[in-house]
Protein backbone atom coordinates (compact mmCIF):
# COMPACT_ATOMS: atom_id res chain seq x y z
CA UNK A 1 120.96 0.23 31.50
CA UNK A 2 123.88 -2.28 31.66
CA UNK A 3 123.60 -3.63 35.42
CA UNK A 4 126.05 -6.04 34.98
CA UNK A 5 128.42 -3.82 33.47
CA UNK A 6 128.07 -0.95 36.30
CA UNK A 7 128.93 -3.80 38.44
CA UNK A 8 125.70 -3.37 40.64
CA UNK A 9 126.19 -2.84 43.47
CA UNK A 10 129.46 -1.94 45.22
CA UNK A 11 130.47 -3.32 48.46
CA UNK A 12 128.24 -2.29 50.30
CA UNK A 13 128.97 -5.12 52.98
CA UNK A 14 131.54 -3.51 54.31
CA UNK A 15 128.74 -0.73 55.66
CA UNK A 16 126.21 -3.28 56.96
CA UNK A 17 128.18 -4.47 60.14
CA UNK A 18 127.01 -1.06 61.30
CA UNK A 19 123.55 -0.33 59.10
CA UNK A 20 122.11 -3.58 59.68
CA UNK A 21 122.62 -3.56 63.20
CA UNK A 22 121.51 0.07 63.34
CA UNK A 23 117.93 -1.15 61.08
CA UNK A 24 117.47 -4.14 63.68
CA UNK A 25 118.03 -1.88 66.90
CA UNK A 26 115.53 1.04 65.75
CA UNK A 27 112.34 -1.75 65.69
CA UNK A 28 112.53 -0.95 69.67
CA UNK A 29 111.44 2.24 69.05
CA UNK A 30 107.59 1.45 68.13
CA UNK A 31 104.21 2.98 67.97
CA UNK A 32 101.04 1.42 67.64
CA UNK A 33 99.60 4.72 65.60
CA UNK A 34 98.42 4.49 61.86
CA UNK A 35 100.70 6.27 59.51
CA UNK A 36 99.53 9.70 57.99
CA UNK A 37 100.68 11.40 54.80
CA UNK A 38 102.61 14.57 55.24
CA UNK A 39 104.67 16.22 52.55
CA UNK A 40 107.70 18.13 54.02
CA UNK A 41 110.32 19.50 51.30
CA UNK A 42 113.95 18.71 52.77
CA UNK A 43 116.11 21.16 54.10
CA UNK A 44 119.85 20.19 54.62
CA UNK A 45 121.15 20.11 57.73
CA UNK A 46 124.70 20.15 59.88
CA UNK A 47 127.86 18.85 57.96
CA UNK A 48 129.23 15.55 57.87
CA UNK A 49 132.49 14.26 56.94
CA UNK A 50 130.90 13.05 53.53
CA UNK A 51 128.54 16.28 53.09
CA UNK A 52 125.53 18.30 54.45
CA UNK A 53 122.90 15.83 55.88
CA UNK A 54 119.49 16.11 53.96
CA UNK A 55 116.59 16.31 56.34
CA UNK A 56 113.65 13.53 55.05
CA UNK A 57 111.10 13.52 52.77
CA UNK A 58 107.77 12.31 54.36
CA UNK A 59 106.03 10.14 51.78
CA UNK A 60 103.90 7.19 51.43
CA UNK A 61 105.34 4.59 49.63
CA UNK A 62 102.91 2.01 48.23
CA UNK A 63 103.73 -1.72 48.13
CA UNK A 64 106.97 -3.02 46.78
CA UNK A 65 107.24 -6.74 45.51
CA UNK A 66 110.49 -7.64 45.35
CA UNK A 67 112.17 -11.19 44.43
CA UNK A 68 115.75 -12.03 45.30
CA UNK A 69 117.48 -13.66 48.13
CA UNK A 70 116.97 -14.42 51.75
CA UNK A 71 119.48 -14.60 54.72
CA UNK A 72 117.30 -15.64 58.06
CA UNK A 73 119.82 -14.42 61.04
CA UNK A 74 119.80 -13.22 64.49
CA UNK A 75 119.60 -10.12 66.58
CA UNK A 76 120.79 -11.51 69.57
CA UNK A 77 124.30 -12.07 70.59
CA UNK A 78 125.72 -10.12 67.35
CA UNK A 79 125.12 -12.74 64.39
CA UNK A 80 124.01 -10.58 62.53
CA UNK A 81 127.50 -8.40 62.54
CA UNK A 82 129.06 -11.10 60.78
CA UNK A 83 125.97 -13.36 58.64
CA UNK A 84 125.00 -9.78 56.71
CA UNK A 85 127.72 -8.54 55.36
CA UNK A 86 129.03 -12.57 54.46
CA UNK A 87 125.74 -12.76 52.82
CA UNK A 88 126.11 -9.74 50.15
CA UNK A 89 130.09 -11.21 50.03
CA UNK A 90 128.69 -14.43 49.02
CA UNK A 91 125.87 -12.83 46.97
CA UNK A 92 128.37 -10.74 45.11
CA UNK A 93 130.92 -13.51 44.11
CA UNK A 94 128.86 -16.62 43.93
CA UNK A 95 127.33 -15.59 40.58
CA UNK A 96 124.21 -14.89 42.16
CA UNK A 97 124.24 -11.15 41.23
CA UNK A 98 125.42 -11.68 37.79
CA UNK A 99 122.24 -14.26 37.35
CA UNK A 100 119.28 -12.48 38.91
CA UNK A 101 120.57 -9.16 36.90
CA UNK A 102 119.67 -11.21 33.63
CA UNK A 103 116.27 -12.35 35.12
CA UNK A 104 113.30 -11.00 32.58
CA UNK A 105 111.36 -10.60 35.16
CA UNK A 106 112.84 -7.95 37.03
CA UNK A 107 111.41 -4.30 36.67
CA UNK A 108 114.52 -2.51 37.12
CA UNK A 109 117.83 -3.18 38.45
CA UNK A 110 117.93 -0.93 42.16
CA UNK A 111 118.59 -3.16 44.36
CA UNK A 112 117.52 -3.06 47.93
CA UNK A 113 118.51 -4.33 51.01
CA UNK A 114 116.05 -4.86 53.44
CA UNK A 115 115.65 -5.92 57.38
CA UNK A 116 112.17 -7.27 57.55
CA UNK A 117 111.01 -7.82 61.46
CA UNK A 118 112.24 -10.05 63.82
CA UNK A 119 110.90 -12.59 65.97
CA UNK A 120 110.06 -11.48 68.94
CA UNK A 121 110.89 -14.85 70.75
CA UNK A 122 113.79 -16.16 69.11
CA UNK A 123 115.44 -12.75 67.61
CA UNK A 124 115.09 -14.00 64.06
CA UNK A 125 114.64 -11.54 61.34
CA UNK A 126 114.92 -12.21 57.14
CA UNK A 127 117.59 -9.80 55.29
CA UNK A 128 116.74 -10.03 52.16
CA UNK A 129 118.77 -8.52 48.98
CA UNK A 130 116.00 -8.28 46.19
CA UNK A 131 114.88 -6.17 43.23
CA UNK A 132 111.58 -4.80 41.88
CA UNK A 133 109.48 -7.48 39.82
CA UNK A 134 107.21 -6.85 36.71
CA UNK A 135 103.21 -7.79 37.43
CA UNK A 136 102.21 -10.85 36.04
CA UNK A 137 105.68 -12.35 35.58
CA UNK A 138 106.36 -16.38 37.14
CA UNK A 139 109.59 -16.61 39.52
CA UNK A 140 111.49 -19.78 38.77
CA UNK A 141 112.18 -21.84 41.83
CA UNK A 142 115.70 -20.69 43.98
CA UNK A 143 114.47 -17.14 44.36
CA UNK A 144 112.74 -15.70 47.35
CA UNK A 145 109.71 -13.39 46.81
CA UNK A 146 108.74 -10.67 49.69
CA UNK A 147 106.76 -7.30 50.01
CA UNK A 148 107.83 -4.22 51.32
CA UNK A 149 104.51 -3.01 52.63
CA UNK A 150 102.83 0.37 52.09
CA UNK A 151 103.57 2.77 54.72
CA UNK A 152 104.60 6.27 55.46
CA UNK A 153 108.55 6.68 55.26
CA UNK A 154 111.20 8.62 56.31
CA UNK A 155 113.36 8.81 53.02
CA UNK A 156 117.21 10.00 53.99
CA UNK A 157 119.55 10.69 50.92
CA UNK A 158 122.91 10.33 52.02
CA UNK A 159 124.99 13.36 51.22
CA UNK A 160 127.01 13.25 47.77
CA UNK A 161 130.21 11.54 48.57
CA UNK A 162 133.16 10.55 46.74
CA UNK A 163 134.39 7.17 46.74
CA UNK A 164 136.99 7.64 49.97
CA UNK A 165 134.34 9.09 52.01
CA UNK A 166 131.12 7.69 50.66
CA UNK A 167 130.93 4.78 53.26
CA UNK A 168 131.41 7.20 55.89
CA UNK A 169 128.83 9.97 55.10
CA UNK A 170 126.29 6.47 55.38
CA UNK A 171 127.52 5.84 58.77
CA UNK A 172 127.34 9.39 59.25
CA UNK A 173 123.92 9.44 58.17
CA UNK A 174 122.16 6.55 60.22
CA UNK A 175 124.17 8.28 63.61
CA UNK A 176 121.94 11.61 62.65
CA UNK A 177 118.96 9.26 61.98
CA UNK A 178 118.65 8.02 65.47
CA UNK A 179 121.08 10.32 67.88
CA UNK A 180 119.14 13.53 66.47
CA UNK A 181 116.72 12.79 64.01
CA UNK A 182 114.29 10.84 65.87
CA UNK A 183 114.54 12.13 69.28
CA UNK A 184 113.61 15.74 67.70
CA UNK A 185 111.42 14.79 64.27
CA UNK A 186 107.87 14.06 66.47
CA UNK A 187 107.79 10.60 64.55
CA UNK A 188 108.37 7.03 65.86
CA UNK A 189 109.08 3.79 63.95
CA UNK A 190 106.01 1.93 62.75
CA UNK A 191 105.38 -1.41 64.84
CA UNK A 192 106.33 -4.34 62.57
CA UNK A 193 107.81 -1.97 60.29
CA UNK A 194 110.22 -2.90 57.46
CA UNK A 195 113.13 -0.54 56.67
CA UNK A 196 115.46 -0.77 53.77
CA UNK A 197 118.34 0.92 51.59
CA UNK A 198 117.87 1.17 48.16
CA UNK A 199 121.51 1.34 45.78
CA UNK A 200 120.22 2.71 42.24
CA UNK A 201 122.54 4.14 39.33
CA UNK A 202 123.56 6.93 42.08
CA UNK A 203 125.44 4.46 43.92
CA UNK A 204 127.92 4.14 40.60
CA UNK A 205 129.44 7.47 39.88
CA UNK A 206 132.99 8.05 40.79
CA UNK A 207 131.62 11.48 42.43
CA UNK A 208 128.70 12.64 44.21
CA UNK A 209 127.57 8.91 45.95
CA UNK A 210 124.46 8.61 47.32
CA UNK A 211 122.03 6.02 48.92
CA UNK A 212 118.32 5.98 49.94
CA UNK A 213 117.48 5.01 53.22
CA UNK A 214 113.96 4.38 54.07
CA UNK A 215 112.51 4.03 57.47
CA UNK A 216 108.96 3.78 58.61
CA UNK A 217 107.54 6.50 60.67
CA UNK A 218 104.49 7.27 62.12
CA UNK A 219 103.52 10.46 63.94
CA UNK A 220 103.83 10.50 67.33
């Protein structure tokens, strides 16, 4: 697969003013419980301007190392509305894309995008745009390496969109997440947990869009 070529990803920054800020807010809904695994086969669910709404699968992810780059912003006072979606701008047409997509070290080319926790006492959190890496494999200095830990997940796939209403079947998405979702789904979000989207080849067609996002749950 030609990453480079697909042009991975697309501009997704222009979702993350509302995403990002969606992934920070949801950490204040925590639980101090130990995840479980429960299978449940999704079901779709009311419509949305860019399709039906799939209801999650419940799985356990294991551990994800990922290496890539790091933005360290703020919750507080908005920052964040304005440093995340300059930081896949920059990441986009700075040539860092185009370089880490030619890395040997990478596993795959899915990216992900993903809002590790904050600081409780400053509001500081790390965004971090990264990619899977192959065991064994030495990261040159100038990347950031991180782990997505192993946890039970909510997995949401965005309903197949087309590219004028792809952006907002994701918005539509994350407002079902945590307006109906949550309140009703007899899970909470894991304490500490990290949540993420992940773009893969689906992200690319000219029809039928979709994206992956990931939340940590545990049962209530």
């Amino acid at each position: 697969m030609n990453s480079l070529k697909l042009g991975w990803i697309f501009p997704v920054f222009v979702l993350l003013d509302l995403i990002t800020v969606i992934g920070v807010g949801v950490y204040q809904v925590n639980s101090e419980k130990n995840p479980w695994h429960y299978d449940k086969k999704p079901i779709y669910n009311r419509d949305f301007s860019g399709g039906a709404v799939m209801e999650p699968k419940i799985v356990k992810k294991p551990a994800i190392n990922i290496v890539g780059f790091a933005n360290k912003t703020k919750s507080n006072e908005g920052e964040y509305f304005k440093a995340i979606p300059k930081f896949w701008n920059d990441y986009y047409t700075d040539g860092r894309q185009e370089k880490i997509h030619k890395e040997l070290f990478l596993k795959n080319h899915k990216e992900y995008g993903v809002s590790f926790p904050e600081n409780p006492e400053n509001g500081e959190f790390d965004y971090v745009i990264g990619l899977e890496i192959k065991k064994g494999r030495d990261i040159p200095k100038g990347y950031h390496v991180y782990t997505i830990p192993e946890a039970l997940y909510a997995v949401f796939s965005t309903p197949p969109a087309d590219e004028a209403k792809f952006i907002s079947s994701v918005q539509d998405t994350w407002k079902y997440i945590l307006n109906e979702w949550f309140p009703k789904s007899g899970y909470d979000f894991t304490a500490n947990g990290v949540n993420f989207e992940l773009y893969d080849e689906r992200c690319m067609r000219d029809t039928d869009k979709i994206v992956d996002i990931c939340i940590p749950v545990v049962k209530k």
